[in-house]
C-alpha atoms as a PDB file:
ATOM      1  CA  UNK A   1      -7.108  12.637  15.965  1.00  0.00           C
ATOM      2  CA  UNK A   2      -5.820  15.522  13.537  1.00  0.00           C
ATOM      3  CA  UNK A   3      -7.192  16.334  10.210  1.00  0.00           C
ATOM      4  CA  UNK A   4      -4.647  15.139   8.562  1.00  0.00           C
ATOM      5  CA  UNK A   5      -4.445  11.263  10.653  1.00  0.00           C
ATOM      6  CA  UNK A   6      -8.520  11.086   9.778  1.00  0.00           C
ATOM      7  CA  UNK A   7      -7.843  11.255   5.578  1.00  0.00           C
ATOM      8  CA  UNK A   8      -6.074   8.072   6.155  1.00  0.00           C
ATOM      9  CA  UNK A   9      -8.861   6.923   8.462  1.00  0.00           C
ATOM     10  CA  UNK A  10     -11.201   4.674   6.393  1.00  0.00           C
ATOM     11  CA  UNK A  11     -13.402   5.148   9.402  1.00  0.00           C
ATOM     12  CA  UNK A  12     -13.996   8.562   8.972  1.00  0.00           C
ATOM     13  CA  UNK A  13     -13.160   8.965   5.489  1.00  0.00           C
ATOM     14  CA  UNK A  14     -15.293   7.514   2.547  1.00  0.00           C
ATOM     15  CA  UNK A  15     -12.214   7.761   0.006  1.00  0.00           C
ATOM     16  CA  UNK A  16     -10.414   5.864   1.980  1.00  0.00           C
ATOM     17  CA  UNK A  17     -12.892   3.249   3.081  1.00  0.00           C
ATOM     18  CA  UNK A  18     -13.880   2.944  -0.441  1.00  0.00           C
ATOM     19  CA  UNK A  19     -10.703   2.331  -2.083  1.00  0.00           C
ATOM     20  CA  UNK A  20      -9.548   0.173   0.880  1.00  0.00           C
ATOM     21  CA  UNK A  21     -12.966  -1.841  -0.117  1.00  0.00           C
ATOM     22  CA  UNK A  22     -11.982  -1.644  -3.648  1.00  0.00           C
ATOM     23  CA  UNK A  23      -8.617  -2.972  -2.713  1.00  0.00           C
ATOM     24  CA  UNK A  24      -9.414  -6.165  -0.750  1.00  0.00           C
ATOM     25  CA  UNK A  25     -12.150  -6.977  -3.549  1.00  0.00           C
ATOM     26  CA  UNK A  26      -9.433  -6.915  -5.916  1.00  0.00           C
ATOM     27  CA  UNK A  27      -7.279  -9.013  -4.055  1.00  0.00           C
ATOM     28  CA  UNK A  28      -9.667 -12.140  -3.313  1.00  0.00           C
ATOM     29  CA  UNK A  29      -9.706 -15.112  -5.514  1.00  0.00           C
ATOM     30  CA  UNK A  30     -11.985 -14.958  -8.751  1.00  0.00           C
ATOM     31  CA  UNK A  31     -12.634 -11.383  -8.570  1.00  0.00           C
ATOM     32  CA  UNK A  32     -12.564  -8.964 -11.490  1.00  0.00           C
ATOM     33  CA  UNK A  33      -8.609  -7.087 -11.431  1.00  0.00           C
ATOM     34  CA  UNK A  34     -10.639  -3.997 -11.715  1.00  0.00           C
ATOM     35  CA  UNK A  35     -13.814  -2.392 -10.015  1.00  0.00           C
ATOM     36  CA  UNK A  36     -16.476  -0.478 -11.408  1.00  0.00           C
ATOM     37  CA  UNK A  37     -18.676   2.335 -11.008  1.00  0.00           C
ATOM     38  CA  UNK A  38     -21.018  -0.146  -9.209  1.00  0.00           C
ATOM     39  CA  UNK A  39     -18.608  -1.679  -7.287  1.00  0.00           C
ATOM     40  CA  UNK A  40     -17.892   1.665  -6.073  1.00  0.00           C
ATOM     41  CA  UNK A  41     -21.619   2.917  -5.157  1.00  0.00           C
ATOM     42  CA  UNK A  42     -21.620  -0.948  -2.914  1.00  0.00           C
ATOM     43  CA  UNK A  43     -18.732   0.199  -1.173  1.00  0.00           C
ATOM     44  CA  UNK A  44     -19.676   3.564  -0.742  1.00  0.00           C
ATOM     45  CA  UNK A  45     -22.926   1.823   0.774  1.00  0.00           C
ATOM     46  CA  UNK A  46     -21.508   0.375   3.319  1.00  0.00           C
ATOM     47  CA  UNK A  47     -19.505   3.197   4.122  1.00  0.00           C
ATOM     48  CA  UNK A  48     -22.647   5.300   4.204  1.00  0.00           C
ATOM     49  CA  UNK A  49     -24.038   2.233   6.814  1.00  0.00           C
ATOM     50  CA  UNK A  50     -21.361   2.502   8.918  1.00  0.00           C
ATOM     51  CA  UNK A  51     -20.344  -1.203   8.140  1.00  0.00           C
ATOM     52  CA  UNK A  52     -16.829  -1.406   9.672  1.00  0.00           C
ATOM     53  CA  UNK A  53     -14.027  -1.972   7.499  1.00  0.00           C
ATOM     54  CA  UNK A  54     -12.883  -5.274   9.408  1.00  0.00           C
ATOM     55  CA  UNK A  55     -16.495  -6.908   8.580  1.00  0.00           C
ATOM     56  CA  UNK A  56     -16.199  -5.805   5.492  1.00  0.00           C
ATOM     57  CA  UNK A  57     -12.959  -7.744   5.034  1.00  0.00           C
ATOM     58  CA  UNK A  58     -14.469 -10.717   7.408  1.00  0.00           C
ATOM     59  CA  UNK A  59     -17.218 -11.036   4.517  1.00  0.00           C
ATOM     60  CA  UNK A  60     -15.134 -10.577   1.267  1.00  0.00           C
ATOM     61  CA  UNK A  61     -12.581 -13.782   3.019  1.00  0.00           C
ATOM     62  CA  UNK A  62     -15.673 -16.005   4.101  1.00  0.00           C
ATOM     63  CA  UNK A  63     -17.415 -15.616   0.853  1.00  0.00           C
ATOM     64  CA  UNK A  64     -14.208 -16.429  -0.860  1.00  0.00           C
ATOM     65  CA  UNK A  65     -13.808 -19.315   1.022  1.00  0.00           C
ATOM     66  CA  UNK A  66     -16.623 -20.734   0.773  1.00  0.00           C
ATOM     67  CA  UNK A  67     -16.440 -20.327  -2.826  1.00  0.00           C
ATOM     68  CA  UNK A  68     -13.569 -23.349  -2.844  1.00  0.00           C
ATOM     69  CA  UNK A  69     -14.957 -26.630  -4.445  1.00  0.00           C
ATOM     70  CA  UNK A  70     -12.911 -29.980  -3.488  1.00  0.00           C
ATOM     71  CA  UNK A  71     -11.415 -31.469  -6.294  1.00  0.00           C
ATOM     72  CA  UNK A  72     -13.324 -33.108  -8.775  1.00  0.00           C
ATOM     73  CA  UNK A  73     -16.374 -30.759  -8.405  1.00  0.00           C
ATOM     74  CA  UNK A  74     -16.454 -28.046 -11.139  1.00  0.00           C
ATOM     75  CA  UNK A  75     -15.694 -24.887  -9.964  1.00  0.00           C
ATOM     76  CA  UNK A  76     -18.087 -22.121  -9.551  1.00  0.00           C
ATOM     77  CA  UNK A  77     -17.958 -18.808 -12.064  1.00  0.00           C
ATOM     78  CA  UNK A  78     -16.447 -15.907 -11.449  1.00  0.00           C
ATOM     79  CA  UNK A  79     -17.547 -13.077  -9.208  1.00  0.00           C
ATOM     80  CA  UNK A  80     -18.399 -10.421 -11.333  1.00  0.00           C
ATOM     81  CA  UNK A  81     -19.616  -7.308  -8.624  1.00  0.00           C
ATOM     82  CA  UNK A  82     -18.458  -6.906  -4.877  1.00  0.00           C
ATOM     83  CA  UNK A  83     -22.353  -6.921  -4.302  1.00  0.00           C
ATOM     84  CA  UNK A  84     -21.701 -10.569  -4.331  1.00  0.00           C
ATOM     85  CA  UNK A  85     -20.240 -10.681  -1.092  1.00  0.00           C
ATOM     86  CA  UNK A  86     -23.370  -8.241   0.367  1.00  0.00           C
ATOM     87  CA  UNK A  87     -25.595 -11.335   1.926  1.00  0.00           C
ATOM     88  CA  UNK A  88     -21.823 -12.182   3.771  1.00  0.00           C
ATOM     89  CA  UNK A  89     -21.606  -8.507   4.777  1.00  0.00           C
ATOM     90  CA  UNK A  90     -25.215  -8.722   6.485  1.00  0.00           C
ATOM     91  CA  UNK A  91     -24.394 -12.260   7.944  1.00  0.00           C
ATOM     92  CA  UNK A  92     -22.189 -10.867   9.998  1.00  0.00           C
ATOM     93  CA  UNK A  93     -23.669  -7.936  10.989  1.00  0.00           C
ATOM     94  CA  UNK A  94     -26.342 -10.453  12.734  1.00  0.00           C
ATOM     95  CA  UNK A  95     -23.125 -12.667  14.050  1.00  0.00           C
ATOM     96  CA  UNK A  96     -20.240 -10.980  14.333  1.00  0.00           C
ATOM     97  CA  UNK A  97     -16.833 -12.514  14.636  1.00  0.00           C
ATOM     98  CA  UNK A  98     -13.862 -12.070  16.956  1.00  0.00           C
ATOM     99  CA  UNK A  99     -10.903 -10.400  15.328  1.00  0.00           C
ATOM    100  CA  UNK A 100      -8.850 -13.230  16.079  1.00  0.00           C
ATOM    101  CA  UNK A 101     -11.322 -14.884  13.625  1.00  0.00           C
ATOM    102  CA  UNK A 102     -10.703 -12.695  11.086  1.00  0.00           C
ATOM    103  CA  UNK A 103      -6.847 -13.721  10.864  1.00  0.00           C
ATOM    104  CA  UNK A 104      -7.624 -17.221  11.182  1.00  0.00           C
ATOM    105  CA  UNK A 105      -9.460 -16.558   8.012  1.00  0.00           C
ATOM    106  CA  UNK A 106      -6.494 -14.495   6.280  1.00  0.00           C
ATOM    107  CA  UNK A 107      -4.626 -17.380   7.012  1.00  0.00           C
ATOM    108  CA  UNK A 108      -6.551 -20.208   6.017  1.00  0.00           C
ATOM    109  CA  UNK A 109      -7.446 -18.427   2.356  1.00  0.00           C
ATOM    110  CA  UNK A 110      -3.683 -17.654   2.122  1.00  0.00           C
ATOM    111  CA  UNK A 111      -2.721 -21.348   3.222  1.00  0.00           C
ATOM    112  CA  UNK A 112      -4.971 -22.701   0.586  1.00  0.00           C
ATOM    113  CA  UNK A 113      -3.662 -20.650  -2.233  1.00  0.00           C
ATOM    114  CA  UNK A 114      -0.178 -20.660  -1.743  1.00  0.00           C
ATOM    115  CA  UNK A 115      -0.931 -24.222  -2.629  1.00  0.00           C
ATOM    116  CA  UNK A 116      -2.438 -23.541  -6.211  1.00  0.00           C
ATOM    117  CA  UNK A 117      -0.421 -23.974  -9.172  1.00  0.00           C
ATOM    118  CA  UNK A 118       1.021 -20.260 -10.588  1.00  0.00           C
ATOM    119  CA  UNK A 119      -1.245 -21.340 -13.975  1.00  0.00           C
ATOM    120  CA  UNK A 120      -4.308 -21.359 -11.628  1.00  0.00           C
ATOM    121  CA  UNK A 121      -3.934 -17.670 -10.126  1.00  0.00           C
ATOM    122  CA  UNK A 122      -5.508 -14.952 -11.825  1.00  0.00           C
ATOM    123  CA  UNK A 123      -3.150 -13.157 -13.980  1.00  0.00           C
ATOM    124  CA  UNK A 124      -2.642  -9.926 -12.805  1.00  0.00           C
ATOM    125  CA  UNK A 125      -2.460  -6.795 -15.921  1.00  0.00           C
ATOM    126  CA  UNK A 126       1.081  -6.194 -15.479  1.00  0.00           C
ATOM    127  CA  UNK A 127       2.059 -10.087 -16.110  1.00  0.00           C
ATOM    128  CA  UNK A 128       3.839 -10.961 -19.657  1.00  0.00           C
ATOM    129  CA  UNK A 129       1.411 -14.150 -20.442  1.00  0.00           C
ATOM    130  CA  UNK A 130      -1.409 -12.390 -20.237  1.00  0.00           C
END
């Protein structure tokens, strides 16, 4: 691989890995729109443990699944830190799970939310009702 293919490698790179981290936190249900500094430090953590990216992303889409309540039972509060999703992380470093897995959970979370009313999504910062 070239210099310039491993800055875009979140393998080898810790910006990358980071802000890729940063990125899928962002993007899961009842997460903060915004990390902070130690959001950051977590990701940089795992980076530093040479926790792969895809188990990573594994963890952040089982905890957020398992974070869905059937209706009628009240819902549970916001995540407030991507540390949160760190007892997932080391789940499945004892049990890991297939890749195929992994889109069978990008599915299923996407399945269930396409589903939601638009008033029950998180507002993103660049919406007008906010």
């Amino acid at each position: 691989m070239n210099s310039a293919a491993s800055l875009l490698d979140p393998a080898s790179n810790p910006t990358t890995y980071v802000v890729s981290v940063l990125a899928l936190y962002s993007d899961m249900p009842d997460t903060p729109l915004r990390s902070t500094p130690q959001d950051q430090r977590q990701a940089r953590s795992w980076f530093d443990g040479g926790i792969p990216l895809m188990v990573v992303e594994a963890a952040l889409l089982l905890g957020s699944l398992r974070r869905i309540r059937p209706p009628g039972v009240a819902s549970l509060p916001r995540v407030r830190s991507l540390a949160y999703f760190h007892p997932v992380v080391e789940e499945l470093l004892e049990n890991p799970v297939p890749d195929a897995y992994v889109q069978y959970l990008r599915s299923r979370l996407r399945s269930i939310f396409d589903k939601v009313r638009p008033t029950d999504v998180q507002k993103s910062t660049f919406s007008d009702d906010r």
